[in-house]
C-alpha atoms as a PDB file:
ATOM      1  CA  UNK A   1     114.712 146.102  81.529  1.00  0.00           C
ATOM      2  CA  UNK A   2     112.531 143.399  82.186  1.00  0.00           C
ATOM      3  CA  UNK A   3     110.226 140.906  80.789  1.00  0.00           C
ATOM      4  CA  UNK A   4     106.425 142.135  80.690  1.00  0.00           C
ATOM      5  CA  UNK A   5     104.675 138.834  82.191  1.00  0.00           C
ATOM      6  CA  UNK A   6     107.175 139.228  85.629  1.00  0.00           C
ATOM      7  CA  UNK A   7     106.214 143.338  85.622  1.00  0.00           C
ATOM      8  CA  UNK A   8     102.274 142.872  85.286  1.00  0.00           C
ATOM      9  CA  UNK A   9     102.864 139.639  87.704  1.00  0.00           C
ATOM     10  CA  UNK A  10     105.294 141.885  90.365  1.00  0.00           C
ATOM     11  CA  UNK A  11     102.508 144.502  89.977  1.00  0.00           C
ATOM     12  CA  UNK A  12      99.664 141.987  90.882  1.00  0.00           C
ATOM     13  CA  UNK A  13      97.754 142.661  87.520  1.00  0.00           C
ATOM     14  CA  UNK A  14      98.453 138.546  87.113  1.00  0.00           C
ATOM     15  CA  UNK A  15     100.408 135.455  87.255  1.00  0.00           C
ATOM     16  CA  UNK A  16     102.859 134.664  84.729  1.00  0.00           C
ATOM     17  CA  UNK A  17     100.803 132.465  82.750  1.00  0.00           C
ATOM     18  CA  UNK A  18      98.049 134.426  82.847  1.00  0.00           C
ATOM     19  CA  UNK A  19      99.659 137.514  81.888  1.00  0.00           C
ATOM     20  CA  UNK A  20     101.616 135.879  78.924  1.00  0.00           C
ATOM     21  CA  UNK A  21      98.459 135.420  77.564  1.00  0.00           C
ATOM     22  CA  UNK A  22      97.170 138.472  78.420  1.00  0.00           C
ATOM     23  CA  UNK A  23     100.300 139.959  75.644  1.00  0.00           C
ATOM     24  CA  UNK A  24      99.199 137.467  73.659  1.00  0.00           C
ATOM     25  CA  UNK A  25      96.244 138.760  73.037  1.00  0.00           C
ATOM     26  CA  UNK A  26      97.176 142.100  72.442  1.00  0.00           C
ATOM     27  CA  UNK A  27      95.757 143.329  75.813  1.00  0.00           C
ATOM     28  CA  UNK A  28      99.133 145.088  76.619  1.00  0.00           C
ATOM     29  CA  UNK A  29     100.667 148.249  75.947  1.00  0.00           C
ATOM     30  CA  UNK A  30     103.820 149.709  76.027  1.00  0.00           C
ATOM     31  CA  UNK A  31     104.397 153.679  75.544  1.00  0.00           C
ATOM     32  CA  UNK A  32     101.146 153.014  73.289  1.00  0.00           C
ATOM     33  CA  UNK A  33     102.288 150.070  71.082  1.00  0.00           C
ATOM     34  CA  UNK A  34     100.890 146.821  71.874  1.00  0.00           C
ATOM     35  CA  UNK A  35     103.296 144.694  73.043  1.00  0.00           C
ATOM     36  CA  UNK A  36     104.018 141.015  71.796  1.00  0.00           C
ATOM     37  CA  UNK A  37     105.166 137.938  73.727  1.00  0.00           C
ATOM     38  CA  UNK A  38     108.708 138.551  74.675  1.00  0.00           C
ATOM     39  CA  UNK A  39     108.896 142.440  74.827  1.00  0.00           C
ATOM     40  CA  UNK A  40     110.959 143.836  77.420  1.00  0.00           C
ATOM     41  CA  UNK A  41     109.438 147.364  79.267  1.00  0.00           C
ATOM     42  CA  UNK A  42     111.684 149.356  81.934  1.00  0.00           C
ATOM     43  CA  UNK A  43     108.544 149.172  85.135  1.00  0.00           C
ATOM     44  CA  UNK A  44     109.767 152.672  86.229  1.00  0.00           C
ATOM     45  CA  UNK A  45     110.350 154.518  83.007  1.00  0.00           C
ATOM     46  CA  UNK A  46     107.546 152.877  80.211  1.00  0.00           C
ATOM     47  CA  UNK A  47     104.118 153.491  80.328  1.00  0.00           C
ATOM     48  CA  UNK A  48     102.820 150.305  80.679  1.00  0.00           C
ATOM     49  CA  UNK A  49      98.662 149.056  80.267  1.00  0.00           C
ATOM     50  CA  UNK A  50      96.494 146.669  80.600  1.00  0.00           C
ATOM     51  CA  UNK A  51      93.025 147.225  78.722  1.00  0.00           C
ATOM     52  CA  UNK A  52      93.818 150.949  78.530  1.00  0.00           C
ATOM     53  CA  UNK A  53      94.552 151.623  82.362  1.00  0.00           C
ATOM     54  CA  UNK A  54      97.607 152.101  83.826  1.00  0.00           C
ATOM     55  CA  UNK A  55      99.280 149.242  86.356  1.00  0.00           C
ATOM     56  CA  UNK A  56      98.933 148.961  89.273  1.00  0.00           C
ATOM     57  CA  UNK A  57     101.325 150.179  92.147  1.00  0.00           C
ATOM     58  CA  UNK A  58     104.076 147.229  92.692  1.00  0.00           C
ATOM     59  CA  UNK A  59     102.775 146.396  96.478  1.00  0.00           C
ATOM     60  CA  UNK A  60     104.930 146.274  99.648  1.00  0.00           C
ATOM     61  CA  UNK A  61     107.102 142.901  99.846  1.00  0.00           C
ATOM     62  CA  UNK A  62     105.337 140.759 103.200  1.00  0.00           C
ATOM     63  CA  UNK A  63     106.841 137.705 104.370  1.00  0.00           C
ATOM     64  CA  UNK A  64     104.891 135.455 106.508  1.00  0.00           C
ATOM     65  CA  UNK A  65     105.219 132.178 108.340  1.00  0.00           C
ATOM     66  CA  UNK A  66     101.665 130.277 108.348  1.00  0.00           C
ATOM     67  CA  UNK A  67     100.734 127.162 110.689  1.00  0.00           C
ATOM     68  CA  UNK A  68      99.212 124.883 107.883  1.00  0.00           C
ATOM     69  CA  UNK A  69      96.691 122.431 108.977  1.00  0.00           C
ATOM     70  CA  UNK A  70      96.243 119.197 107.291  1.00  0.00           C
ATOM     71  CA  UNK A  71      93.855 119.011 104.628  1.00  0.00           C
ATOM     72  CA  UNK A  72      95.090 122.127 102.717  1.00  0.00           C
ATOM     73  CA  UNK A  73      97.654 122.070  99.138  1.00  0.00           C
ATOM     74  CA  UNK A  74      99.828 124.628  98.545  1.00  0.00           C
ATOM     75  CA  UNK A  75      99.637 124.250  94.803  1.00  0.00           C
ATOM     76  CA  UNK A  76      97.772 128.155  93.649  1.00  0.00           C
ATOM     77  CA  UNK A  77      95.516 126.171  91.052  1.00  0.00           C
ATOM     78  CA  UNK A  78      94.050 122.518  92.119  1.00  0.00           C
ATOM     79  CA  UNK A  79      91.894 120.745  89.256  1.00  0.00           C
ATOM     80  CA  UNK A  80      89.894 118.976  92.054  1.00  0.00           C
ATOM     81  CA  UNK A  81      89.126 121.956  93.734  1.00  0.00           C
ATOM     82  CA  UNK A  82      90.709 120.960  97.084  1.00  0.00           C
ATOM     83  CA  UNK A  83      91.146 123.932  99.634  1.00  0.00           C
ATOM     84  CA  UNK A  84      94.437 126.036  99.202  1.00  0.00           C
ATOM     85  CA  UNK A  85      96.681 127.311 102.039  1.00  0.00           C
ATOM     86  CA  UNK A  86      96.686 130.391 100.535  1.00  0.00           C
ATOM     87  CA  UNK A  87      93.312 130.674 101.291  1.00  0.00           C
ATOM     88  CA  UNK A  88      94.980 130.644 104.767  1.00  0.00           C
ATOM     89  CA  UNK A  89      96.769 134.057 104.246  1.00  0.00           C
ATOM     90  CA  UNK A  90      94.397 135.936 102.305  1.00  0.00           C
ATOM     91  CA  UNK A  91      93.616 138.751 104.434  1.00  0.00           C
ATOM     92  CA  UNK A  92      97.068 139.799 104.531  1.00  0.00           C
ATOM     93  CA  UNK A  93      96.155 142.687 101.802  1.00  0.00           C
ATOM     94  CA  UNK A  94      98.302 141.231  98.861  1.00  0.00           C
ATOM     95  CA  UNK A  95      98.768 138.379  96.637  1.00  0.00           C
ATOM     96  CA  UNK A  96     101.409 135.817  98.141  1.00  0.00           C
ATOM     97  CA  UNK A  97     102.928 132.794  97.174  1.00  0.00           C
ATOM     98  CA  UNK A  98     103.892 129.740  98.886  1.00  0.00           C
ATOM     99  CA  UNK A  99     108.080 129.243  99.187  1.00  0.00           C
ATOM    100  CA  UNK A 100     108.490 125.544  98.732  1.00  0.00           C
ATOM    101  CA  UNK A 101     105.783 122.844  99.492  1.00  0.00           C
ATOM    102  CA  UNK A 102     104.038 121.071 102.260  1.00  0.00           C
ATOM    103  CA  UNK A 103     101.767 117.952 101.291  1.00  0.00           C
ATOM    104  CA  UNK A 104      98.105 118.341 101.948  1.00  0.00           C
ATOM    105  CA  UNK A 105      98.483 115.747 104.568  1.00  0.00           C
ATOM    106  CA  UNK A 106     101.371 117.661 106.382  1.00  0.00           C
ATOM    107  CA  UNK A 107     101.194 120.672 108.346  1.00  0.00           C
ATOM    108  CA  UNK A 108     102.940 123.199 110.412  1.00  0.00           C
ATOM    109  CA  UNK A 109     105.709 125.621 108.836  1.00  0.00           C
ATOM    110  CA  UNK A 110     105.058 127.115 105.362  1.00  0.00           C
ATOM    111  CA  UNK A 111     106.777 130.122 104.054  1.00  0.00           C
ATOM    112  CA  UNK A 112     104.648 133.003 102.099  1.00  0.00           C
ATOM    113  CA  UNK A 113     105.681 135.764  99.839  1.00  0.00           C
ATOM    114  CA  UNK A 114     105.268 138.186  97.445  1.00  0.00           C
ATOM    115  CA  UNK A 115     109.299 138.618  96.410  1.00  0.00           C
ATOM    116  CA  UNK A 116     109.671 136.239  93.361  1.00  0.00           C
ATOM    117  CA  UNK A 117     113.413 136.774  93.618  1.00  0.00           C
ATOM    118  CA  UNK A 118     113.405 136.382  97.409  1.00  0.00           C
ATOM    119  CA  UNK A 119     111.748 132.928  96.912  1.00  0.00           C
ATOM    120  CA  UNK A 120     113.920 131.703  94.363  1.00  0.00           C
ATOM    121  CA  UNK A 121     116.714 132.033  95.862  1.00  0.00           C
ATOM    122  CA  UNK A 122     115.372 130.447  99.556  1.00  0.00           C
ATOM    123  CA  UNK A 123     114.851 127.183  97.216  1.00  0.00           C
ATOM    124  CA  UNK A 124     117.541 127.260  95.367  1.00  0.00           C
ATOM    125  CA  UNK A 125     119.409 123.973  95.924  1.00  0.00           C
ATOM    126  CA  UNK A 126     123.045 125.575  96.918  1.00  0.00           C
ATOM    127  CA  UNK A 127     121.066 126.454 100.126  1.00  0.00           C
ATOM    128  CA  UNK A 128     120.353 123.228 101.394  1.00  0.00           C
ATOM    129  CA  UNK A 129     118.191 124.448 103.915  1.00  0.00           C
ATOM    130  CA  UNK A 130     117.645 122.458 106.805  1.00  0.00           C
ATOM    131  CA  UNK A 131     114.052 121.463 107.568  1.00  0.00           C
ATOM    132  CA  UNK A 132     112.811 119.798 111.612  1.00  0.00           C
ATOM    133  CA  UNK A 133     109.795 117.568 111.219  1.00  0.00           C
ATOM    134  CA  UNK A 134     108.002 116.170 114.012  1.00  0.00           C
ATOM    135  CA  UNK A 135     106.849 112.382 113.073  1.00  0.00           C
ATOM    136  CA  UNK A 136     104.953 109.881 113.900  1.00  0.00           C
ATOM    137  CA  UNK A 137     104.601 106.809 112.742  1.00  0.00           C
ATOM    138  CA  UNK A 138     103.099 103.057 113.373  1.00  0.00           C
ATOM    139  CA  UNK A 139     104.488  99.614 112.874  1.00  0.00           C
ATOM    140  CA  UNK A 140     107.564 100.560 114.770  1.00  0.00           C
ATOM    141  CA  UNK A 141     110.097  98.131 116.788  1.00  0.00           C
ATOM    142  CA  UNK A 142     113.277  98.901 118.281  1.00  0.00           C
ATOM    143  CA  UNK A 143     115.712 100.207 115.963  1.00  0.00           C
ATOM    144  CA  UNK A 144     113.768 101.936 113.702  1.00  0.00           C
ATOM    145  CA  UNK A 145     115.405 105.380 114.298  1.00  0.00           C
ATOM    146  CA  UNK A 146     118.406 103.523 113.065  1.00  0.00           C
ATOM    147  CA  UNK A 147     116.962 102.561 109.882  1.00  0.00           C
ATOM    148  CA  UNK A 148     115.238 105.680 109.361  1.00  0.00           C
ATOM    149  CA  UNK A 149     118.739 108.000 109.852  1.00  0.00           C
ATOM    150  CA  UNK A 150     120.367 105.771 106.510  1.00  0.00           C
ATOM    151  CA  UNK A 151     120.776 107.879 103.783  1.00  0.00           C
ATOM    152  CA  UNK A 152     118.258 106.417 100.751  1.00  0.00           C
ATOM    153  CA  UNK A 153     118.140 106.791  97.005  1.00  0.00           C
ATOM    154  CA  UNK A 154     114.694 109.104  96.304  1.00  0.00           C
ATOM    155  CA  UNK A 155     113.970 109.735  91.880  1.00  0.00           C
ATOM    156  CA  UNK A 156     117.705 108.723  91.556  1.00  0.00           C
ATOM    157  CA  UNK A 157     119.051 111.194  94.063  1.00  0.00           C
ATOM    158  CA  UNK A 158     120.996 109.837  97.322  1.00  0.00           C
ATOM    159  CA  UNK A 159     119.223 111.898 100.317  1.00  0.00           C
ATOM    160  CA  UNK A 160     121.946 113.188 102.730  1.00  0.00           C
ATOM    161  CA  UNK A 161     122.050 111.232 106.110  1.00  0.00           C
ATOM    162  CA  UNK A 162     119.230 112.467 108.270  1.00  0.00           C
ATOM    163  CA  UNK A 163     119.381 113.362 112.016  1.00  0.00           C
ATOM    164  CA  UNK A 164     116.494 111.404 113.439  1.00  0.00           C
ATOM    165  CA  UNK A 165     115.813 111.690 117.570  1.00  0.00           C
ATOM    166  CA  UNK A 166     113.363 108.703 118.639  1.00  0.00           C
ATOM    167  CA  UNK A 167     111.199 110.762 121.052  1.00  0.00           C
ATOM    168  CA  UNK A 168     108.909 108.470 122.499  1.00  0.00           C
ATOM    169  CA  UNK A 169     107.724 105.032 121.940  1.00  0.00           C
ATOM    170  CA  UNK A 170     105.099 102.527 122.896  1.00  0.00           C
ATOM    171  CA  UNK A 171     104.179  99.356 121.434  1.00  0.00           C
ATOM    172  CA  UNK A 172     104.116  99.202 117.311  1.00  0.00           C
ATOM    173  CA  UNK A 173     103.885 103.494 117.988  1.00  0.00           C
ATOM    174  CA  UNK A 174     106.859 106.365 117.973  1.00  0.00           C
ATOM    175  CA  UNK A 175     107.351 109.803 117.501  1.00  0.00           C
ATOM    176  CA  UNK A 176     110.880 111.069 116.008  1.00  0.00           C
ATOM    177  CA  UNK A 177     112.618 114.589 115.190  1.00  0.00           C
ATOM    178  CA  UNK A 178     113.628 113.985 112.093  1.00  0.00           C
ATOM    179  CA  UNK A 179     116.213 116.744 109.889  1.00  0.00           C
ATOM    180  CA  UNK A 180     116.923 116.922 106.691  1.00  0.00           C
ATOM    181  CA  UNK A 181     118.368 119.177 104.056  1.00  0.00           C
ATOM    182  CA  UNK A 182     116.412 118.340 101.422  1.00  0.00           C
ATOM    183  CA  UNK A 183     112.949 118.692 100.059  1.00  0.00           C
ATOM    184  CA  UNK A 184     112.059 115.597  97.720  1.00  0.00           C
ATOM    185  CA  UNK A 185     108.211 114.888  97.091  1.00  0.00           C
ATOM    186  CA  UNK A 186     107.135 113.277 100.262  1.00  0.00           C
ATOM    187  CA  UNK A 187     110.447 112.788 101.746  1.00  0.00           C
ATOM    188  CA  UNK A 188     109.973 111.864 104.945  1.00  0.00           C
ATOM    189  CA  UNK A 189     107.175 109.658 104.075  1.00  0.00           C
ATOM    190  CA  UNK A 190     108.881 107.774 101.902  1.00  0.00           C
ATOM    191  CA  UNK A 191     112.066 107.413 104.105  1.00  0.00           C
ATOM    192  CA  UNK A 192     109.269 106.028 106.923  1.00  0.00           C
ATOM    193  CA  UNK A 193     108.207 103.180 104.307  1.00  0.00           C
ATOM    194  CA  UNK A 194     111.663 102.075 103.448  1.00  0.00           C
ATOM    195  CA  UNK A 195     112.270 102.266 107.334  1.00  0.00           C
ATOM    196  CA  UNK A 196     109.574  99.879 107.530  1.00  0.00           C
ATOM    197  CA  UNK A 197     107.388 101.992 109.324  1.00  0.00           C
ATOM    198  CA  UNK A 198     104.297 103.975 108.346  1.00  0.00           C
ATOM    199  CA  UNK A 199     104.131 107.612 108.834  1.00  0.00           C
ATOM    200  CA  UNK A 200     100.757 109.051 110.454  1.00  0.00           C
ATOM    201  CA  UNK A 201     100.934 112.695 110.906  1.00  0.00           C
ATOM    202  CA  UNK A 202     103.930 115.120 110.414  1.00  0.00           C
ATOM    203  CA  UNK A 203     104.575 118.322 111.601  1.00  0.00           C
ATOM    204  CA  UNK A 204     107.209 120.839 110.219  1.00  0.00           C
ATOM    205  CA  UNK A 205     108.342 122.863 113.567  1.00  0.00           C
ATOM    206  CA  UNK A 206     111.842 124.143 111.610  1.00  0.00           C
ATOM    207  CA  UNK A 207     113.144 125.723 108.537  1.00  0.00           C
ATOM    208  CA  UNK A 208     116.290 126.846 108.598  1.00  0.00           C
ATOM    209  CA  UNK A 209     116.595 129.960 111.566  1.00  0.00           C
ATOM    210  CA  UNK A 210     112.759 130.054 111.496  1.00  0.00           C
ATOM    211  CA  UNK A 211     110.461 128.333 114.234  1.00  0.00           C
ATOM    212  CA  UNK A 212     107.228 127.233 114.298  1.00  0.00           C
ATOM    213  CA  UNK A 213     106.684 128.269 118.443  1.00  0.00           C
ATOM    214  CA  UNK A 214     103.427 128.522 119.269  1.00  0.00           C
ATOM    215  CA  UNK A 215     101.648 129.780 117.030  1.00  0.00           C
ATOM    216  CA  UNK A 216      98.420 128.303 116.404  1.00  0.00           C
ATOM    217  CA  UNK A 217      97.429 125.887 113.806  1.00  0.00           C
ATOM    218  CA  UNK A 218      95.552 128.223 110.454  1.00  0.00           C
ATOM    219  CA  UNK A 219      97.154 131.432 111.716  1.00  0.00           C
ATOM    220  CA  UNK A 220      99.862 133.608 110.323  1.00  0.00           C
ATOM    221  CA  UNK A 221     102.103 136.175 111.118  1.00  0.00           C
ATOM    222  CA  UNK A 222     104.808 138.960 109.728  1.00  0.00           C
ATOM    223  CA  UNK A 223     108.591 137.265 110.010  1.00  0.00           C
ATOM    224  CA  UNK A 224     110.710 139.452 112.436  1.00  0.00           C
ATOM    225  CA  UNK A 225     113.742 141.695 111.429  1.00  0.00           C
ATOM    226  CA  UNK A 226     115.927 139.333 113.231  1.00  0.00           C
ATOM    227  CA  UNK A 227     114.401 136.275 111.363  1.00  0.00           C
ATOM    228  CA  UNK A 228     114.688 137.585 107.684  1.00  0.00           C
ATOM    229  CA  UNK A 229     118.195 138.353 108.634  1.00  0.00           C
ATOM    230  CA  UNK A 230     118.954 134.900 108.868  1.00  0.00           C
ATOM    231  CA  UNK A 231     116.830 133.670 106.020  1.00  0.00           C
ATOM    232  CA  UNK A 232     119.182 136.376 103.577  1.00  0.00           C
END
């Protein structure tokens, strides 16, 4: 048995939200009796409705790996109308949802889905998945990568160490691989200022056995057999 708002969400009729209030306004049906906010319906067995018709089919599970560009949120709803990365993956036939976030001024590797339970447990925190940013940053001097690599306290949390590779540098510019395991807001942007350095553009390449390659930047594709193996 499950709870109606994650059926009619599963089955694409809505979000969560939405659908709560959906039930809430009596809009739902179960075996004929309207159902109320909490109800509990068996998706295989009940005869469930919205507005008199029957559900929809539960869609295929996708899982695709997008090349964000900057400029783009990955939050579904954005009160200042800004565009949406999901925009980004639209055409892929069903509705998705981002795994995990990406700041509108960051790009490269962002997870999407349509298995809730798939997602949850990719962000869970007993994962600690590690994440490969490419950065790069101004007001550098020698030794920065040093200062950068020292583990920080972020919202009251102490970040794990970091493994940061100075690629290149020249002058008051430098470009680093930076890894880390976790994903507080703005992380790496954040570890740059206390670095004493300011961070320009970044560039997720790496999430855990996925890879960024080349695919190009606003496109998105299916993730492999091999590769879902090593995301489960």
């Amino acid at each position: 048995m499950e709870r109606l708002q994650k059926i009619l969400s599963a089955r694409g009729a809505a979000s969560r939200r939405k659908a709560e209030e959906m039930i809430s306004q009596g809009r739902v049906t179960v075996n004929g009796v309207t159902a109320c906010l909490g109800d509990t319906a068996d998706p295989e067995r009940d005869d469930i409705r919205l507005d008199g018709r029957p559900l929809p089919q539960a869609p295929r599970n996708v899982y695709i790996l997008l090349n964000k560009p900057r400029g783009y949120v990955t939050t579904l709803s954005d009160e200042k109308g800004r565009p949406n990365a999901a925009q980004l993956v639209a055409d892929c036939g069903v509705r998705v949802y981002p795994v995990g976030r990406l700041d509108m001024d960051s790009e490269g590797l962002l997870l999407f889905t349509n298995d809730g339970e798939f997602a949850n447990a990719l962000m869970h925190p007993r994962h600690e998945t590690q994440k490969t940013y490419e950065v790069w940053v101004e007001h550098y001097v020698p030794g920065g990568e040093k200062r950068l690599a020292r583990p920080i306290t972020l919202d009251g949390y102490t970040i794990r160490p970091p493994k940061v590779c100075l690629q290149k540098a020249e002058g008051e510019k430098a470009k680093f691989l930076v890894t880390i395991h976790e994903g507080r807001n703005r992380q790496i942007r954040r570890m740059c200022q206390a670095a004493g350095m300011t961070c320009v553009r970044l560039r997720r390449i790496r999430e855990g056995g996925l890879e960024l390659g080349d695919l190009p930047l606003g496109k998105w594709r299916y993730l492999t057999a091999d590769e879902m193996k090593k995301l489960r």
